[in-house]
C-alpha atoms as a PDB file:
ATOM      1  CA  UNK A   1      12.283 -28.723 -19.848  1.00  0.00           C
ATOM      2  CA  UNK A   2      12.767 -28.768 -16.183  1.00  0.00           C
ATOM      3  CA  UNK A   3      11.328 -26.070 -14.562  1.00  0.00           C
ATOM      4  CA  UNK A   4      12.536 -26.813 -11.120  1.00  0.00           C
ATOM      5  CA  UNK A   5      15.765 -26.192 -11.981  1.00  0.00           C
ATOM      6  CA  UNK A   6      15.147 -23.009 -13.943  1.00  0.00           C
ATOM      7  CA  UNK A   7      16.329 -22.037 -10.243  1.00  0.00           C
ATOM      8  CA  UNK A   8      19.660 -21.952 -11.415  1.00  0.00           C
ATOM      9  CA  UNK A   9      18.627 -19.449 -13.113  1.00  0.00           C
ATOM     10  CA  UNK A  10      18.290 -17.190 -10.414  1.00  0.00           C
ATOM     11  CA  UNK A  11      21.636 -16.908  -9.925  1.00  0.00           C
ATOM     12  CA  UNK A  12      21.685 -13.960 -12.809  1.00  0.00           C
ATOM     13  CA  UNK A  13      20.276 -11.538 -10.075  1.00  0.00           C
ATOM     14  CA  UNK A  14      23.427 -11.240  -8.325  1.00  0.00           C
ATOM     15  CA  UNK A  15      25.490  -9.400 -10.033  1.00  0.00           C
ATOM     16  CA  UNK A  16      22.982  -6.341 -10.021  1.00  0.00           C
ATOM     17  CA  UNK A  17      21.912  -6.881  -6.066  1.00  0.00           C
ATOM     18  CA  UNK A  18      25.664  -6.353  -5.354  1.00  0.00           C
ATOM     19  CA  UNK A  19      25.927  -3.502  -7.217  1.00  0.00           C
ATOM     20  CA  UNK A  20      22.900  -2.117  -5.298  1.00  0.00           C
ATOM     21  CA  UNK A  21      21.289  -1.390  -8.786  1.00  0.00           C
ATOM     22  CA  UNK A  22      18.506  -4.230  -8.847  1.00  0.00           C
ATOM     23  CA  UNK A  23      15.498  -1.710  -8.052  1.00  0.00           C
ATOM     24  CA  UNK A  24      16.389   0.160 -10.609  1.00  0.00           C
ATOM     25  CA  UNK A  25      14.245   0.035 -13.488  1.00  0.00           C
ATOM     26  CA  UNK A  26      16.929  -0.093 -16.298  1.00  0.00           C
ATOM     27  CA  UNK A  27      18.497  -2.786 -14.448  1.00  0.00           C
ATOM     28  CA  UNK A  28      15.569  -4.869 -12.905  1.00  0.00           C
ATOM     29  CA  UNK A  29      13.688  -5.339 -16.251  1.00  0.00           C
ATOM     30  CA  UNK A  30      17.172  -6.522 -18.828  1.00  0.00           C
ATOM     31  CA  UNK A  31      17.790  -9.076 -16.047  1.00  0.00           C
ATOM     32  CA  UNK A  32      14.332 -10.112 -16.162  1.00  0.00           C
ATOM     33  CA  UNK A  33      14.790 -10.785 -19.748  1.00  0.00           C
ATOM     34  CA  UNK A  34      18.532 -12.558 -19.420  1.00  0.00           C
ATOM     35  CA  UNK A  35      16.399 -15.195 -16.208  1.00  0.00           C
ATOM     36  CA  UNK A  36      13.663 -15.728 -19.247  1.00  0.00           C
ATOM     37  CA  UNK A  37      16.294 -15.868 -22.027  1.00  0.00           C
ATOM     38  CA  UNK A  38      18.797 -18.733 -19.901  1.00  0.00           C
ATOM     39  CA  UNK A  39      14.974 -20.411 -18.856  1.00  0.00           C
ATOM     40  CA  UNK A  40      14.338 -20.701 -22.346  1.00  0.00           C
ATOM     41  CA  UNK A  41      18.199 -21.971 -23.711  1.00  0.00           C
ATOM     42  CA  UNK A  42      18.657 -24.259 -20.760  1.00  0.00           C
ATOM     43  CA  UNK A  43      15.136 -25.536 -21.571  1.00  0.00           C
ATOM     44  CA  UNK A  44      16.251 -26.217 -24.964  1.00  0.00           C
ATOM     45  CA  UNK A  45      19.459 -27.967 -23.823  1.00  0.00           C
ATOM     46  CA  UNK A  46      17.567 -30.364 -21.668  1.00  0.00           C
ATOM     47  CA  UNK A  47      15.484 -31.304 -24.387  1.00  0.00           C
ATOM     48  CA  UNK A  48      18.109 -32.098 -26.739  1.00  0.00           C
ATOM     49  CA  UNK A  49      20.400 -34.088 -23.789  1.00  0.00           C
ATOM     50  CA  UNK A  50      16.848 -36.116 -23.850  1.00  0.00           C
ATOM     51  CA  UNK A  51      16.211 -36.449 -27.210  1.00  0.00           C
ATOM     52  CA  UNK A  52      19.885 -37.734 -27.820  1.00  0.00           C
ATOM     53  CA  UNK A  53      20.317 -40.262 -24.856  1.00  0.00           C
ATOM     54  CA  UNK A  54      16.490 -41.601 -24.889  1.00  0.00           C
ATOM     55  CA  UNK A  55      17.637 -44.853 -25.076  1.00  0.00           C
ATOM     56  CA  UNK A  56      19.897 -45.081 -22.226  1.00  0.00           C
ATOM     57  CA  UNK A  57      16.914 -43.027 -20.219  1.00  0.00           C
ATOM     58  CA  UNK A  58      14.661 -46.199 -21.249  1.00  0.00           C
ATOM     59  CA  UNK A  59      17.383 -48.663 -19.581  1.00  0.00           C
ATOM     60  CA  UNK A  60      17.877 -46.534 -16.301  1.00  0.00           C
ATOM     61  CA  UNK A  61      15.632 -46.913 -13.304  1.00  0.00           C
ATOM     62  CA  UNK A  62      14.642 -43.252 -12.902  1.00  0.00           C
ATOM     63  CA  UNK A  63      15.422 -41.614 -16.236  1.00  0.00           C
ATOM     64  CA  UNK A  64      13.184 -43.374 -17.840  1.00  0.00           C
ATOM     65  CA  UNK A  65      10.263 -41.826 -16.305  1.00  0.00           C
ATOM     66  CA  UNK A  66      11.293 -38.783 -18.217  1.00  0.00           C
ATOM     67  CA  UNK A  67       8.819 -37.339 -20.828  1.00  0.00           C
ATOM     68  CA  UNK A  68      10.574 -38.923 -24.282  1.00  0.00           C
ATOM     69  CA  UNK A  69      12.114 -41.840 -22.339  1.00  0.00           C
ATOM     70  CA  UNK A  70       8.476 -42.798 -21.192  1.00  0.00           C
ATOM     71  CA  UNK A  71       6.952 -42.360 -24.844  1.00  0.00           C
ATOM     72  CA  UNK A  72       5.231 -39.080 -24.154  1.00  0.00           C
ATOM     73  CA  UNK A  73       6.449 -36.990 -25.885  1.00  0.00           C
ATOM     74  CA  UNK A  74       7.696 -37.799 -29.543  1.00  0.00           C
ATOM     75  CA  UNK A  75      11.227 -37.148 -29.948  1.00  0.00           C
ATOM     76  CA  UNK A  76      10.491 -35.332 -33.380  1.00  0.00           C
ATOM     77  CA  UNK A  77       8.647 -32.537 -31.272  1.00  0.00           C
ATOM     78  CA  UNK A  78      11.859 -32.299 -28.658  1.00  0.00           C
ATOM     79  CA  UNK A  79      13.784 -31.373 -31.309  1.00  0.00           C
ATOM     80  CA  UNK A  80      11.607 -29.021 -33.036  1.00  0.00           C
ATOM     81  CA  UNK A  81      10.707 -27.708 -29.698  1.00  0.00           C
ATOM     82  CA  UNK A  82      14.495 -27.204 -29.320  1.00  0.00           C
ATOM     83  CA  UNK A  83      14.869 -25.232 -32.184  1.00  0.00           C
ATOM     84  CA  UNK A  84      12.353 -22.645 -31.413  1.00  0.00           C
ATOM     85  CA  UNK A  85      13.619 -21.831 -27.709  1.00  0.00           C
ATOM     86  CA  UNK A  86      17.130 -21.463 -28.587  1.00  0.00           C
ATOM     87  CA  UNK A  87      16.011 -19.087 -31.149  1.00  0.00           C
ATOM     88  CA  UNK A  88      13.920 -17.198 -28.917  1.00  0.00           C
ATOM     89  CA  UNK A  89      16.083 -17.055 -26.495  1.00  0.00           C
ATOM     90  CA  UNK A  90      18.929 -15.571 -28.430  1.00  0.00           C
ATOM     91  CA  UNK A  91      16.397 -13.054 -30.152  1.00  0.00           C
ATOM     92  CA  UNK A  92      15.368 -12.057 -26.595  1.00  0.00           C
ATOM     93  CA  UNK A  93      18.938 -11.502 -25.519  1.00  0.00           C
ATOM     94  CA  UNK A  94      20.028 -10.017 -28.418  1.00  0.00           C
ATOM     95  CA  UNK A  95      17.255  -7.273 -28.048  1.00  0.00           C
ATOM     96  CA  UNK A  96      18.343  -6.818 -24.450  1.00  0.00           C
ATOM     97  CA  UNK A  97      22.265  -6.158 -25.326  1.00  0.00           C
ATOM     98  CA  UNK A  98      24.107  -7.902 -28.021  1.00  0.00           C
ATOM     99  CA  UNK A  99      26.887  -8.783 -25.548  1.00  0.00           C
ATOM    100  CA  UNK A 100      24.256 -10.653 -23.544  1.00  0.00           C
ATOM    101  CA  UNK A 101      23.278 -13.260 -26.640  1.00  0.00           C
ATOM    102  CA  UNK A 102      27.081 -13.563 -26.673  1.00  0.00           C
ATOM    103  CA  UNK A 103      26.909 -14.783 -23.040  1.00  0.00           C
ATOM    104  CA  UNK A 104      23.580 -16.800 -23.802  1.00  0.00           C
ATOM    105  CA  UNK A 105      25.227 -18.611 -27.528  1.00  0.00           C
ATOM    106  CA  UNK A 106      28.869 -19.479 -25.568  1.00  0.00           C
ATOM    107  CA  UNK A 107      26.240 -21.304 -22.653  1.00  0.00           C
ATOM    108  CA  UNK A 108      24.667 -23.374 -25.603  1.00  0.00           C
ATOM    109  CA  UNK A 109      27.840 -23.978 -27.452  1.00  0.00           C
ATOM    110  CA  UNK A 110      28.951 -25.112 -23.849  1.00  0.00           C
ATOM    111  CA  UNK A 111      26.273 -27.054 -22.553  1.00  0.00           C
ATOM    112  CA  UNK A 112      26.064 -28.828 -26.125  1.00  0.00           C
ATOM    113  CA  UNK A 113      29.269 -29.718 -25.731  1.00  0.00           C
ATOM    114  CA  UNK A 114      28.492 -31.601 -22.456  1.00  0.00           C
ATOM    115  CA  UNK A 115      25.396 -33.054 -23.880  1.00  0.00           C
ATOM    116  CA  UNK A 116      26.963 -34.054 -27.203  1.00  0.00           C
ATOM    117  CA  UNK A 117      30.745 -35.477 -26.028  1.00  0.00           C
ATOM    118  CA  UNK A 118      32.094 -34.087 -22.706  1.00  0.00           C
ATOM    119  CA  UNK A 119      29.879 -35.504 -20.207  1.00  0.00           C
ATOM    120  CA  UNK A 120      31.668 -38.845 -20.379  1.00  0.00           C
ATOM    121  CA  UNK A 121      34.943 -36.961 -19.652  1.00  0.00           C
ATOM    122  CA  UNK A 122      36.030 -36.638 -15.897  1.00  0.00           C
ATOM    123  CA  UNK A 123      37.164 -33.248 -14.959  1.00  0.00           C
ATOM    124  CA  UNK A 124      36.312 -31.769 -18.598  1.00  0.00           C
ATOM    125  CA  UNK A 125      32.365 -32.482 -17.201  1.00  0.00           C
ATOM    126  CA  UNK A 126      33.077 -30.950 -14.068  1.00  0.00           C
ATOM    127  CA  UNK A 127      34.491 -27.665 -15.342  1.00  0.00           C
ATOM    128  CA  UNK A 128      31.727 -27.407 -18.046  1.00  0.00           C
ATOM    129  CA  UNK A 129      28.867 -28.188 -15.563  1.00  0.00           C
ATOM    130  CA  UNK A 130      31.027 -25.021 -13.982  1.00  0.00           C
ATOM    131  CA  UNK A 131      31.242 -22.650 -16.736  1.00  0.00           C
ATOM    132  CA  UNK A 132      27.276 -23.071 -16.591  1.00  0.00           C
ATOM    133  CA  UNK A 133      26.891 -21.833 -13.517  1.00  0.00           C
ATOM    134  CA  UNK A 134      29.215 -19.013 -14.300  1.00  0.00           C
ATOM    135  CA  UNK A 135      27.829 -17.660 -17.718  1.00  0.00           C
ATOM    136  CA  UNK A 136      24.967 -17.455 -15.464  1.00  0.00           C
ATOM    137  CA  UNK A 137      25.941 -15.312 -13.140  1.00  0.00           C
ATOM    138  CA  UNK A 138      28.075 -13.015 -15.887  1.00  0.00           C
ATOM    139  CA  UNK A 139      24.745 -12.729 -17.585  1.00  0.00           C
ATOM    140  CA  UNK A 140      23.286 -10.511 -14.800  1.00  0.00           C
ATOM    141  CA  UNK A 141      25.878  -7.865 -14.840  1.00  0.00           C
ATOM    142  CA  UNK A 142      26.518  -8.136 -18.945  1.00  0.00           C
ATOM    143  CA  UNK A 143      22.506  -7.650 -19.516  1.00  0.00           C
ATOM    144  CA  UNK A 144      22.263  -4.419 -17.124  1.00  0.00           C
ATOM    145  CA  UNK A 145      25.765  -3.056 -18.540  1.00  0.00           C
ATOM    146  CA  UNK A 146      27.589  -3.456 -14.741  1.00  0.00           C
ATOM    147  CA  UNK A 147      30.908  -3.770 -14.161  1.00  0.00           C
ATOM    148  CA  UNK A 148      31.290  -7.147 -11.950  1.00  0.00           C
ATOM    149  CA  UNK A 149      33.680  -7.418  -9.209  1.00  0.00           C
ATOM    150  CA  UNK A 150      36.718  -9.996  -9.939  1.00  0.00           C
ATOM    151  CA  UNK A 151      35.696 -11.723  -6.355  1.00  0.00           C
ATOM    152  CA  UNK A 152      31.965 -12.173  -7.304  1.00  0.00           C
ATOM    153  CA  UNK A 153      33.543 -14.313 -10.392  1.00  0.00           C
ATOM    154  CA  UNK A 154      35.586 -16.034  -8.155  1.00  0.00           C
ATOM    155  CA  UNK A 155      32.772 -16.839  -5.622  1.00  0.00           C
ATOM    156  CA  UNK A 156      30.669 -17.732  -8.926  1.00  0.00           C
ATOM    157  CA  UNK A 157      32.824 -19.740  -9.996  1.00  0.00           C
ATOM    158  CA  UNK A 158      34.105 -21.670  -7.479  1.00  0.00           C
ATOM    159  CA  UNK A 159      31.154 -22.044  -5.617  1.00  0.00           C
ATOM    160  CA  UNK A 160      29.362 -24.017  -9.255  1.00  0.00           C
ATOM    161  CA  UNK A 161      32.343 -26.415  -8.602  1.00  0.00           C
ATOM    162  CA  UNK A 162      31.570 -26.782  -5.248  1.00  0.00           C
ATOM    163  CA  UNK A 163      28.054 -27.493  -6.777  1.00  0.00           C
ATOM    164  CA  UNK A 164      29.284 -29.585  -9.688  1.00  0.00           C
ATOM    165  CA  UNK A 165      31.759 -31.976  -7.286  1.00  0.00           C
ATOM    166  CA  UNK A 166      29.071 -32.286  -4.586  1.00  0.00           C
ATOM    167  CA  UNK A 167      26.554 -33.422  -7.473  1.00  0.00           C
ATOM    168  CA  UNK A 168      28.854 -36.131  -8.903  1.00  0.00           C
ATOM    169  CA  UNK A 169      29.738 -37.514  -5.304  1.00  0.00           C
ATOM    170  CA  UNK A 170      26.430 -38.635  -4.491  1.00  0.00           C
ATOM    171  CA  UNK A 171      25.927 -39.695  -7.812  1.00  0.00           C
ATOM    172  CA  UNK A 172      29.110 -42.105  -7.562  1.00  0.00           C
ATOM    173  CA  UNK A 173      27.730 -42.901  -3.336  1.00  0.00           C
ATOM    174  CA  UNK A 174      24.332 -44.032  -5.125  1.00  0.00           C
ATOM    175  CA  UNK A 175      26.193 -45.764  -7.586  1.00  0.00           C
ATOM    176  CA  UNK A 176      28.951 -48.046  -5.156  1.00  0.00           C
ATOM    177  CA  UNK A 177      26.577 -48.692  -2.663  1.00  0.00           C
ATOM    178  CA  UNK A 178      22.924 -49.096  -4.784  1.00  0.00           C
ATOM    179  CA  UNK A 179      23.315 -49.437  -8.122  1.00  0.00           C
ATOM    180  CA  UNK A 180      26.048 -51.183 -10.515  1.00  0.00           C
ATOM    181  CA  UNK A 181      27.710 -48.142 -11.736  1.00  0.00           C
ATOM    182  CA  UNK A 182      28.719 -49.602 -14.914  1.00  0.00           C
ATOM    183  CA  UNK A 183      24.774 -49.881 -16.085  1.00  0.00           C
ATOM    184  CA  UNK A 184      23.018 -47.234 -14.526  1.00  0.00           C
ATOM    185  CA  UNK A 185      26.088 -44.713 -13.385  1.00  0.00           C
ATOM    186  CA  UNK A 186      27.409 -42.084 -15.481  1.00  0.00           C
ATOM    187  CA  UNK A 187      29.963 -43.038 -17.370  1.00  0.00           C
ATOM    188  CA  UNK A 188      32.534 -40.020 -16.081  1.00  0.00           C
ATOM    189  CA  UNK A 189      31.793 -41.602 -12.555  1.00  0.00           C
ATOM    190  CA  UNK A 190      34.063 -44.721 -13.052  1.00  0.00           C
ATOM    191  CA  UNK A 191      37.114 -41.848 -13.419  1.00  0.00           C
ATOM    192  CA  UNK A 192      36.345 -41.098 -10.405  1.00  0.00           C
ATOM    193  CA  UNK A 193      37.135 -41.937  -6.776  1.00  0.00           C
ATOM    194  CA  UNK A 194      35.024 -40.771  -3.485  1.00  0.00           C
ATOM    195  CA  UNK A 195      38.193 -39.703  -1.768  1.00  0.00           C
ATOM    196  CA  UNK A 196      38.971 -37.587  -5.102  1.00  0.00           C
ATOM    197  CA  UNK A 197      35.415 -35.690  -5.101  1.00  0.00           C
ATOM    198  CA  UNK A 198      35.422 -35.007  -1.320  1.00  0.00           C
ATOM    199  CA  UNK A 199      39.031 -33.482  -2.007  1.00  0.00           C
ATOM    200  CA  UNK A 200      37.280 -30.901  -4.903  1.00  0.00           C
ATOM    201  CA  UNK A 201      34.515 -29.894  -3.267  1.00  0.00           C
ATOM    202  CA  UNK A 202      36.022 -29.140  -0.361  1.00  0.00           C
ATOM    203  CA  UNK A 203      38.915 -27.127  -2.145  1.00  0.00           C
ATOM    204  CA  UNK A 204      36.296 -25.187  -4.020  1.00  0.00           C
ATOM    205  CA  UNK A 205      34.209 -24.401  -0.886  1.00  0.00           C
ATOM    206  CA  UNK A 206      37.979 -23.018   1.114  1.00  0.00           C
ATOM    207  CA  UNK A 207      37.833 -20.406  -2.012  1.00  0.00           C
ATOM    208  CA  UNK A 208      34.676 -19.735  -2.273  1.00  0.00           C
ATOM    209  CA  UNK A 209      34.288 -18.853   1.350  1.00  0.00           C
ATOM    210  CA  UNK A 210      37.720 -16.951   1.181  1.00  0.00           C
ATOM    211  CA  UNK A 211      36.775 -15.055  -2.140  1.00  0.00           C
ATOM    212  CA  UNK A 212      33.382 -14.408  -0.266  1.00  0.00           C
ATOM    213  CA  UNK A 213      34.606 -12.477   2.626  1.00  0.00           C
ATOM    214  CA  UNK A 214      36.703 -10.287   0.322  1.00  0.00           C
ATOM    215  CA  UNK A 215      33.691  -9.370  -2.039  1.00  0.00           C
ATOM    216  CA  UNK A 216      31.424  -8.929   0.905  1.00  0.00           C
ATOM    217  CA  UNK A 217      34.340  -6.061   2.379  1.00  0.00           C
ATOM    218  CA  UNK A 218      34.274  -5.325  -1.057  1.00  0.00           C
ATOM    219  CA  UNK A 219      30.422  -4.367  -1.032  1.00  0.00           C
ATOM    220  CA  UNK A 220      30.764  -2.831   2.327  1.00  0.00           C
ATOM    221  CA  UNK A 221      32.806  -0.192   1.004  1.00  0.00           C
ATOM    222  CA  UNK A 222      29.757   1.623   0.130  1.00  0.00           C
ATOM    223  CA  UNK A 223      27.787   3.710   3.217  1.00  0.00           C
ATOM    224  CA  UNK A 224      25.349   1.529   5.111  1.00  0.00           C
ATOM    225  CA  UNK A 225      23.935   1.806   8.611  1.00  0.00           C
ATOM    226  CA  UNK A 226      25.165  -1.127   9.751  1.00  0.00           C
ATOM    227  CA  UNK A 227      27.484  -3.699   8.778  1.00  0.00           C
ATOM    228  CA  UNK A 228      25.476  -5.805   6.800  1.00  0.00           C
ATOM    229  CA  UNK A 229      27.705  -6.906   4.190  1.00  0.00           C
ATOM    230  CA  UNK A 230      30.286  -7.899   6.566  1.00  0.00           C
ATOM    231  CA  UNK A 231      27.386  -9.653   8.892  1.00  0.00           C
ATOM    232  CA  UNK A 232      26.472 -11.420   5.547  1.00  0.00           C
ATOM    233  CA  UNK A 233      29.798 -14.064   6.241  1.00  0.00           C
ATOM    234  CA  UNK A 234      27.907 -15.945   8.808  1.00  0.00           C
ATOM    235  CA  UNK A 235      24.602 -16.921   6.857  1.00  0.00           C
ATOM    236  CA  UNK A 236      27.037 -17.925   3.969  1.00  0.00           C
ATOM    237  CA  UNK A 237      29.268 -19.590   5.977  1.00  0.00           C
ATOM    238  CA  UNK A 238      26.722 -21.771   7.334  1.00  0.00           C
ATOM    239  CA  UNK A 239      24.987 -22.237   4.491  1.00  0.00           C
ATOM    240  CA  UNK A 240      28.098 -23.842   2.788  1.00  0.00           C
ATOM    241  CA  UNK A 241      28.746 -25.711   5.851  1.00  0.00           C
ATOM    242  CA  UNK A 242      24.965 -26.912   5.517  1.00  0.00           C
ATOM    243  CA  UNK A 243      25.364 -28.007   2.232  1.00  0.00           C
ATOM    244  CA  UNK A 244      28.559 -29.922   2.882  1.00  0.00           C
ATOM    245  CA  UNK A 245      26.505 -32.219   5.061  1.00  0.00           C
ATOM    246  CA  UNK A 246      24.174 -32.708   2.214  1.00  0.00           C
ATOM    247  CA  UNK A 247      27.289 -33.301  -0.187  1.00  0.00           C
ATOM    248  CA  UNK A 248      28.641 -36.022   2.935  1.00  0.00           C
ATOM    249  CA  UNK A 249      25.731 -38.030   2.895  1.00  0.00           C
ATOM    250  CA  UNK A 250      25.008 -38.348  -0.496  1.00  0.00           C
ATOM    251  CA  UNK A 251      22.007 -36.655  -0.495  1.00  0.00           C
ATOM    252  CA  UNK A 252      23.056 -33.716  -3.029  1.00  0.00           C
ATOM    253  CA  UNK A 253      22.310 -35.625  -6.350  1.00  0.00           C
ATOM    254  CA  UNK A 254      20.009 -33.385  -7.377  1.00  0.00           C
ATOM    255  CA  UNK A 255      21.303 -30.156  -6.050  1.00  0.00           C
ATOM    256  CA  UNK A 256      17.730 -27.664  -6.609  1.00  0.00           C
ATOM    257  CA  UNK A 257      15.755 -30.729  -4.791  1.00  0.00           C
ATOM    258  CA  UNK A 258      18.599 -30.784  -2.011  1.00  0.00           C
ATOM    259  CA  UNK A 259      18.396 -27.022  -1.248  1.00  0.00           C
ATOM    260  CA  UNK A 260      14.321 -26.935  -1.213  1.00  0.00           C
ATOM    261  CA  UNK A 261      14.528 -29.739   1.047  1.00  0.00           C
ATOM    262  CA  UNK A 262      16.141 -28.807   3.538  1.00  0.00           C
ATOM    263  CA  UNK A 263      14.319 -26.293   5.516  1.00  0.00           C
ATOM    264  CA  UNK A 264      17.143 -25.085   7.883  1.00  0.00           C
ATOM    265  CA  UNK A 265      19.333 -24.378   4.632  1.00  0.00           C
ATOM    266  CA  UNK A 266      16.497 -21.884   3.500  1.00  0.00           C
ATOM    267  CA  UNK A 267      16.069 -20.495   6.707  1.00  0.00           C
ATOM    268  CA  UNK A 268      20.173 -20.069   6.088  1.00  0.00           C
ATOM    269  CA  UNK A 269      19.674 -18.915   2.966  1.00  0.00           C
ATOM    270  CA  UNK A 270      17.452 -16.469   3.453  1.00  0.00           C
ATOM    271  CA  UNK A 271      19.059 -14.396   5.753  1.00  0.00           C
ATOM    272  CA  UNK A 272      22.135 -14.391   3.914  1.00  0.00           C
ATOM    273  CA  UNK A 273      19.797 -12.444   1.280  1.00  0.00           C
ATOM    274  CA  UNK A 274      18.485 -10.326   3.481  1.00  0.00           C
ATOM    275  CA  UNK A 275      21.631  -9.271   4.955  1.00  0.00           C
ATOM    276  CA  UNK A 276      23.683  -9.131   1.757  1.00  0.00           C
ATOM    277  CA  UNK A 277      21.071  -7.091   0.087  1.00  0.00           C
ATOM    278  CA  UNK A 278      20.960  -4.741   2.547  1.00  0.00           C
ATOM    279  CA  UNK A 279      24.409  -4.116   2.510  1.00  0.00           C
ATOM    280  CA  UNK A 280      24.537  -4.194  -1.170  1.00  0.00           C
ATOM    281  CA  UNK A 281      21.899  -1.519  -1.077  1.00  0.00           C
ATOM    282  CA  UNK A 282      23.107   0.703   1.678  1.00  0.00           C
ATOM    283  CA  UNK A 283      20.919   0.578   3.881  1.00  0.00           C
END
């Protein structure tokens, strides 16, 4: 089920700390429910991806350490298991706001598509491993009934690619210079080239950063003491430019593990937070 990445997760926060509307209580406690409704449907997900490929886990070096791969868990149970979170998670959302079990159903019909076909598929995997990210963030502002700003889907957006490309270039890094690609590699990695990758990621970090500073004027519009919003640039800046020298050396396979390793980039991280929420809340 992955909890460690149920991190992702997270990201449905956002919209409401921009609007400056987390603390309150009718917007805090529906985006509690959308981060335990997308815990529960991504959990799901994963089970199914393993349930489907467990014998290609069994033949890889490292996925076959995973639960069904390993013979731990039956893969009757993972599917049954399956079942009942994607059910609870859309009766959860669908309680919260009916528009938010849309958002929740269109990131299983998504991410099933991945699992089930697309994930072989260069660029088609890339933009779905996007749109996950994305129905993520929408989530947030759909389950507390905010509008969301067209540059906070922008920086959503593009900043999951950034995400997504990094990901798959130290994937196909491992795979050139460790392993034979063609046994343990994704299969989407041989339609891709290093040179290729580096070229996304760092087109989808220009935008990001550019659609960034706009949403963060954006956010300053409202009356604060200080300039935090417009402060907030630097932290995110150097956060991205962090993370690109994760991405560089290969290191970003695992993108949750990447970020919670590197203790400068949640130093970074951190204060971008601090002074985006500040500015997001007036202060």
């Amino acid at each position: 089920m992955r909890p460690r990445q149920w991190l992702k997760n997270l990201l449905v926060f956002a919209a409401p700390l921009a609007a400056g509307a987390i603390l309150e209580r009718d917007v805090l406690v529906p985006t509690i429910g959308a981060f335990i409704a997308f815990c529960l449907i991504s959990s799901s997900t994963y089970l199914i991806n393993d349930a489907r490929d467990v014998d290609a886990d069994r033949e890889h070096p490292t996925k076959r350490r995973r639960p069904i791969a390993a013979g731990h868990l039956p893969a009757p149970v993972a599917w049954a298991a399956a079942v009942v979170l994607a059910l609870a998670s859309l009766a959860l959302s669908l309680a919260i706001r009916p528009s938010l079990a849309g958002v929740v159903a269109v990131y299983f019909v998504f991410t099933l598509a991945y699992s089930l076909k697309f994930k072989h598929e260069p660029v088609i995997e890339l933009a779905l491993l996007s749109m996950g990210f994305l129905l993520r963030a929408i989530a947030g502002g759909v389950a507390s009934d905010l509008p969301i700003s067209q540059w906070f889907l922008i920086v959503a957006g593009f900043g999951s690619l950034f995400m997504a490309a990094g990901k798959r270039y130290s994937e196909l890094e491992r795979s050139l210079h460790r392993l034979d690609v063609a046994e343990y590699g994704r299969r989407s990695l041989s339609g891709y080239t290093l040179g290729y990758l580096r070229f996304v990621w760092a087109t989808a970090a220009a935008v990001t950063i550019t659609a960034y500073c706009l949403w963060a004027f954006e956010v300053a519009a409202a009356p604060s003491t200080l300039p935090w919003a417009q402060w907030s640039v630097l932290p995110f800046v150097l956060a991205i430019l962090r993370y690109g020298v994760v991405v560089d050396k290969g290191e970003a396979e695992a993108p949750e593990d990447a970020v919670l390793g590197d203790r400068v980039l949640l130093v970074i991280a951190v204060t971008w937070v601090v002074t985006f929420s500040l500015g997001a809340l007036g202060v």
